[in-house]
N, C-alpha and C. Protein backbone atom coordinates (compact mmCIF):
# COMPACT_ATOMS: atom_id res chain seq x y z
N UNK A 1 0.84 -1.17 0.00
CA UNK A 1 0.00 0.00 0.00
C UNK A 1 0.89 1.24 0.00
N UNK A 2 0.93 1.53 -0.80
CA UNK A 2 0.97 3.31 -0.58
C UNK A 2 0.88 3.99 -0.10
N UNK A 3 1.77 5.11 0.64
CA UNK A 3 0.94 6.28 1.32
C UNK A 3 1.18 7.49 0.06
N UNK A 4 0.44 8.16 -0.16
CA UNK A 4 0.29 8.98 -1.07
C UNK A 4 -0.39 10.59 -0.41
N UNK A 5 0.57 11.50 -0.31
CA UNK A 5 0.31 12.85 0.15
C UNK A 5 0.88 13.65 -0.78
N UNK A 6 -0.42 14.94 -1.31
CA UNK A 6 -0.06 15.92 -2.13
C UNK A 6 0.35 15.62 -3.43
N UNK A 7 0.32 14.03 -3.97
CA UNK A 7 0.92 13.99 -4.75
C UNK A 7 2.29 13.18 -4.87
N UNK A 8 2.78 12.95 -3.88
CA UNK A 8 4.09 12.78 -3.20
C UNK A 8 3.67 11.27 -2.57
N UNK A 9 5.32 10.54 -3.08
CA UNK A 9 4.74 9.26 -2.10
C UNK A 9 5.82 8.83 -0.62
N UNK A 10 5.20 8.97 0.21
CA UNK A 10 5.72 9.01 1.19
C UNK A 10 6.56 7.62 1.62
N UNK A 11 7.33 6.90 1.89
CA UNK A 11 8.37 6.06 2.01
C UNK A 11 8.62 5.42 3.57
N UNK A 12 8.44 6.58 4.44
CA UNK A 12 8.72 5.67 5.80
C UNK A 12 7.99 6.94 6.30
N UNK A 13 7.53 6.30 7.66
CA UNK A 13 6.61 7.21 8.67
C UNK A 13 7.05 9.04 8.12
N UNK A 14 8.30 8.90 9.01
CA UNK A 14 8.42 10.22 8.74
C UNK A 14 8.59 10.98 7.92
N UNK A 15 8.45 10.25 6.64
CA UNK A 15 8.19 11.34 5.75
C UNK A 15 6.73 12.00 5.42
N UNK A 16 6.00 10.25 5.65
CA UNK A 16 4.30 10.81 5.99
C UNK A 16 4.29 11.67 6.52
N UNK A 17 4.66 12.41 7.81
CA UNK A 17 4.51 13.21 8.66
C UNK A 17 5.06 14.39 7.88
N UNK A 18 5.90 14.13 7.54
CA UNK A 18 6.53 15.73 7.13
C UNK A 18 5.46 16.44 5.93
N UNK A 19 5.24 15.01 4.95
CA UNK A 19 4.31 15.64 3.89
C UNK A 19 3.14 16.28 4.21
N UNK A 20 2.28 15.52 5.71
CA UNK A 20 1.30 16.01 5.73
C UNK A 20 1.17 17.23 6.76
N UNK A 21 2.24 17.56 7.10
CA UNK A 21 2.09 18.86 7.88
C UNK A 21 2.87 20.03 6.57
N UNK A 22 4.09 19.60 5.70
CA UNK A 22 4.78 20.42 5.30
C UNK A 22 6.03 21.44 5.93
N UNK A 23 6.60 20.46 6.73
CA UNK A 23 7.79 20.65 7.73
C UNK A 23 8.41 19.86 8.26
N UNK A 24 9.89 19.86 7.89
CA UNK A 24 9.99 18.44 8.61
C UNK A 24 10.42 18.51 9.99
N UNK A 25 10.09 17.29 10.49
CA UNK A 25 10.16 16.88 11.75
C UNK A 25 11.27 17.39 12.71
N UNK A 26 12.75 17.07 12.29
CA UNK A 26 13.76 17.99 13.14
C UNK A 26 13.69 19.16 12.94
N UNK A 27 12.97 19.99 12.53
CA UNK A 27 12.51 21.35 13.09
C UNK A 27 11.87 21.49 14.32
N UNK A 28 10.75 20.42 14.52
CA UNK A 28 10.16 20.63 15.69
C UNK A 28 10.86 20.05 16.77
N UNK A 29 11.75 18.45 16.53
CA UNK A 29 12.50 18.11 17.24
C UNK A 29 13.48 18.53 17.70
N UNK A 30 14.31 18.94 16.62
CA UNK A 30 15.77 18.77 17.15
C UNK A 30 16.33 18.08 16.59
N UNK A 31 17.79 18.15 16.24
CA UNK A 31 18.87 16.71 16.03
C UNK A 31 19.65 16.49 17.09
N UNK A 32 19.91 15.41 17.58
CA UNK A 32 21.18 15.19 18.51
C UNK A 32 22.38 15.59 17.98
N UNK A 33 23.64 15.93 18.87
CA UNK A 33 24.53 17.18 19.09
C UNK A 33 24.10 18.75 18.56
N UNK A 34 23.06 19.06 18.24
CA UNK A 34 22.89 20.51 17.60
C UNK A 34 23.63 21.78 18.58
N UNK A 35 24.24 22.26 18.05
CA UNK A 35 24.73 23.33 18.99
C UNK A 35 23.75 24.27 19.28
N UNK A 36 24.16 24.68 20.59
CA UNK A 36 23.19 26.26 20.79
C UNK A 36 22.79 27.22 19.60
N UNK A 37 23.45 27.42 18.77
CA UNK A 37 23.65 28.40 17.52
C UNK A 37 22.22 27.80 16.32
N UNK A 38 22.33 26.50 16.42
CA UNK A 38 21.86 25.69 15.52
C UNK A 38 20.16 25.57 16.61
N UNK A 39 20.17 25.34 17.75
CA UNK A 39 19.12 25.02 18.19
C UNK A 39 18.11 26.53 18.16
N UNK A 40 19.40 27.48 18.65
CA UNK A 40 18.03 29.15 18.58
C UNK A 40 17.75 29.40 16.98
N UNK A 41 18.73 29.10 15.99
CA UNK A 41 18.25 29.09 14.91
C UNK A 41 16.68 28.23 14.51
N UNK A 42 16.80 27.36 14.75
CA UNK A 42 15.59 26.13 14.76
C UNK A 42 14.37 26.65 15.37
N UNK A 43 14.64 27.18 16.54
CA UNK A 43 13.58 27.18 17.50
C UNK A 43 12.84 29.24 17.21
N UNK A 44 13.62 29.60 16.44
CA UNK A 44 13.52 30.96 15.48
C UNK A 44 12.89 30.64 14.31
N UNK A 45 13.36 29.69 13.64
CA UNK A 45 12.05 29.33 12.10
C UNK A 45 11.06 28.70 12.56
N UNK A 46 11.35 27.95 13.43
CA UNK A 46 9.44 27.07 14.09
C UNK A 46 8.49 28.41 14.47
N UNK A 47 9.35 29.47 15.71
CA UNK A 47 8.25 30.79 16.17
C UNK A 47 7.79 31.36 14.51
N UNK A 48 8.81 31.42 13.44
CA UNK A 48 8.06 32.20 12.54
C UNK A 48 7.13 31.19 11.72
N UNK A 49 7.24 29.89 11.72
CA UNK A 49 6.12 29.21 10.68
C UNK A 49 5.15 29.02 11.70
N UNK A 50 4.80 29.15 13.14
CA UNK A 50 3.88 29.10 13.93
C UNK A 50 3.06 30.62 13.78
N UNK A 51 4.06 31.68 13.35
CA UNK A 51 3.19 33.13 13.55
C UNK A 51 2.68 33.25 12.10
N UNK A 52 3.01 32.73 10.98
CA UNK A 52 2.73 32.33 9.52
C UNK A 52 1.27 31.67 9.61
N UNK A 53 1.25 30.35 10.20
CA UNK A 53 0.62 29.48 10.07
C UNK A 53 -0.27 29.01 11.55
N UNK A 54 -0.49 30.30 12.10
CA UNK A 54 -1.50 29.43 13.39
C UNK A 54 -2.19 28.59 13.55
N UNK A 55 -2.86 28.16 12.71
CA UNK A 55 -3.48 26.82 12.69
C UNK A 55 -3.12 25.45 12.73
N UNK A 56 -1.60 25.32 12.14
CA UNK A 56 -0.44 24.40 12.58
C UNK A 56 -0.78 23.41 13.69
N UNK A 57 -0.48 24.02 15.19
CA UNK A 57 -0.75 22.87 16.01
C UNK A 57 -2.09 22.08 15.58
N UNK A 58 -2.95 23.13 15.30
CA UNK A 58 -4.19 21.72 15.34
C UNK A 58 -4.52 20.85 13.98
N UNK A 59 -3.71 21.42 12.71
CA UNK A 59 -3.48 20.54 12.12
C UNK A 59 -2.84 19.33 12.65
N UNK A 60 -1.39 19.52 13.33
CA UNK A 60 -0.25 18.93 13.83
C UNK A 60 -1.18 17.49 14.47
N UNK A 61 -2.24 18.28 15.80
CA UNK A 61 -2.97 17.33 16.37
C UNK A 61 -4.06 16.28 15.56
N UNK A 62 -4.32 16.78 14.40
CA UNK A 62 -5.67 16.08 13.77
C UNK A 62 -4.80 15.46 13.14
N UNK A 63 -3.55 15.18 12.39
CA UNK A 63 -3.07 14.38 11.98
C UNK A 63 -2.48 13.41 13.19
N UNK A 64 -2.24 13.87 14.10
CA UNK A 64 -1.34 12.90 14.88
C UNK A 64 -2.58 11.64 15.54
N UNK A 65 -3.55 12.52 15.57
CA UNK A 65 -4.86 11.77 15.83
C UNK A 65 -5.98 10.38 14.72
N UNK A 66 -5.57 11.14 13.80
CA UNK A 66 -5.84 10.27 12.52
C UNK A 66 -4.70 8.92 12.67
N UNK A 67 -3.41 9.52 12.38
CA UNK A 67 -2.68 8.24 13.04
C UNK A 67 -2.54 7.13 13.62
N UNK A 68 -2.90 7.87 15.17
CA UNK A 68 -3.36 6.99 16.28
C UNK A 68 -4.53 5.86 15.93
N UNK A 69 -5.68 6.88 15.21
CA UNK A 69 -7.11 6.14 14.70
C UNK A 69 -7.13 5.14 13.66
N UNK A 70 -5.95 5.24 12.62
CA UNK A 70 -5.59 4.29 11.92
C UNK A 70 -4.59 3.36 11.71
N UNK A 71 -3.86 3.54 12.74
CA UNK A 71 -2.38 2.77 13.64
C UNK A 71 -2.33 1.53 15.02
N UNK A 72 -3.23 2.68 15.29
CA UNK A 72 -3.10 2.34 16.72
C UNK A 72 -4.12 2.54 17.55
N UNK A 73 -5.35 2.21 17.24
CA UNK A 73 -6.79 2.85 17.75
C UNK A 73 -6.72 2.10 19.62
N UNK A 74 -6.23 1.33 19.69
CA UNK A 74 -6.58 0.75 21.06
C UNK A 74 -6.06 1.79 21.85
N UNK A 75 -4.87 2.69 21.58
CA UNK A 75 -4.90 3.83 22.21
C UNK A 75 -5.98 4.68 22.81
N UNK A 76 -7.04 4.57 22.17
CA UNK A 76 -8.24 5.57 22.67
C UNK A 76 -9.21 4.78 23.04
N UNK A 77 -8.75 3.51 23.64
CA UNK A 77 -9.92 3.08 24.69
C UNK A 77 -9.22 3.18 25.75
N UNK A 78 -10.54 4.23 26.64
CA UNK A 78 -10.31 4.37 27.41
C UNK A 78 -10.72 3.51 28.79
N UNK A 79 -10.42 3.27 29.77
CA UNK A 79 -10.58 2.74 31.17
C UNK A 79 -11.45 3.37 31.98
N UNK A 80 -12.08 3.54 32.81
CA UNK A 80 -12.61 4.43 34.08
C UNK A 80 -12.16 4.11 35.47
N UNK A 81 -11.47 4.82 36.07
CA UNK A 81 -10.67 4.17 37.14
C UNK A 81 -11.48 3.97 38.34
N UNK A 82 -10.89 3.35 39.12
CA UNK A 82 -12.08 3.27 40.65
C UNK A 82 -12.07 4.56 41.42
N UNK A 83 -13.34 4.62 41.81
CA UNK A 83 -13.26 5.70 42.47
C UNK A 83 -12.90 5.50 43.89
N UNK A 84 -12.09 6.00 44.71
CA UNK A 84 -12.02 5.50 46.13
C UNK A 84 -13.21 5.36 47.19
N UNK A 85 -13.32 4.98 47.72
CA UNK A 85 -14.79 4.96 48.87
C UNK A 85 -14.20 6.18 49.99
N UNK A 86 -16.00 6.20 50.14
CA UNK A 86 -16.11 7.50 51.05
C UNK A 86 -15.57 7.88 52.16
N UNK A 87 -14.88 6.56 53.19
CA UNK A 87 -14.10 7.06 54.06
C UNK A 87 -12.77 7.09 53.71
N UNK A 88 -12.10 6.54 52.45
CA UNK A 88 -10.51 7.01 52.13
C UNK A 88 -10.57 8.73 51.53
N UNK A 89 -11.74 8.85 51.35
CA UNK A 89 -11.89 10.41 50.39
C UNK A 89 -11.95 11.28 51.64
N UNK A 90 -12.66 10.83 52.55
CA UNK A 90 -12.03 11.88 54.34
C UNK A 90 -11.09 11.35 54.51
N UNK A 91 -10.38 10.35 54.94
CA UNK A 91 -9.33 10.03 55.46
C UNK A 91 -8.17 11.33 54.50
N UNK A 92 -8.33 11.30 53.05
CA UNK A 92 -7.42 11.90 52.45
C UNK A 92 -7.55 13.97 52.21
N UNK A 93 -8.61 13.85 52.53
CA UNK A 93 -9.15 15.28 52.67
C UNK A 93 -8.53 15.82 54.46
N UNK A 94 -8.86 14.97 55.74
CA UNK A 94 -8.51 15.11 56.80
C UNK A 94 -6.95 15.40 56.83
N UNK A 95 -6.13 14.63 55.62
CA UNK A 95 -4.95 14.61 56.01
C UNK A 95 -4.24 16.21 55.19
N UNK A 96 -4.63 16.43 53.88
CA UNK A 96 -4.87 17.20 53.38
C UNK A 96 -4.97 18.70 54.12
N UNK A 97 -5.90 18.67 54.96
CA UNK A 97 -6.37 19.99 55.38
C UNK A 97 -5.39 20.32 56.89
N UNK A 98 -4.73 18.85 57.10
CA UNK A 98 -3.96 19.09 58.60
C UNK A 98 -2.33 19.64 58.11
């Protein structure tokens, strides 16, 4: 199967990613050893394609979410945890307030 973005065929994850946001990834990351010089540079073109492009993160998120939904959906089942009983919820409020 193919991944196919814009036209463009994408090859390994991260290039999916890059195609479908239109940035690549060690911009937002980072590379390991980057010098200081190299990192305020980086972290200077991300503030300007974020003040360019505000809508970005929530693209960023609806793709990362689509992902998840077609990757990895068991991610988003969720659990409901126990709720504690009524005398650990004073016990922990009593201790709380002392």
């Amino acid at each position: 199967m193919k991944n196919i973005v814009a036209g463009h065929v994408a090859v390994t994850a991260a290039e999916f990613v890059e195609l479908a946001l239109g940035t690549p990834l060690d911009l937002w990351l980072g590379v390991e050893g980057e010098s200081e010089m190299e990192r305020a540079a980086r972290l200077d073109a991300a503030r300007d394609i974020l003040a360019a492009y505000p809508e970005l993160p929530d693209t960023v998120s609806r793709v990362a979410a689509e992902a998840i939904e077609t990757f990895a959906p068991e991610l988003f089942n969720l659990v409901p945890l126990a709720q504690p009983s009524p005398r650990r919820r004073a016990r922990t409020a009593k201790r709380a307030a002392a």
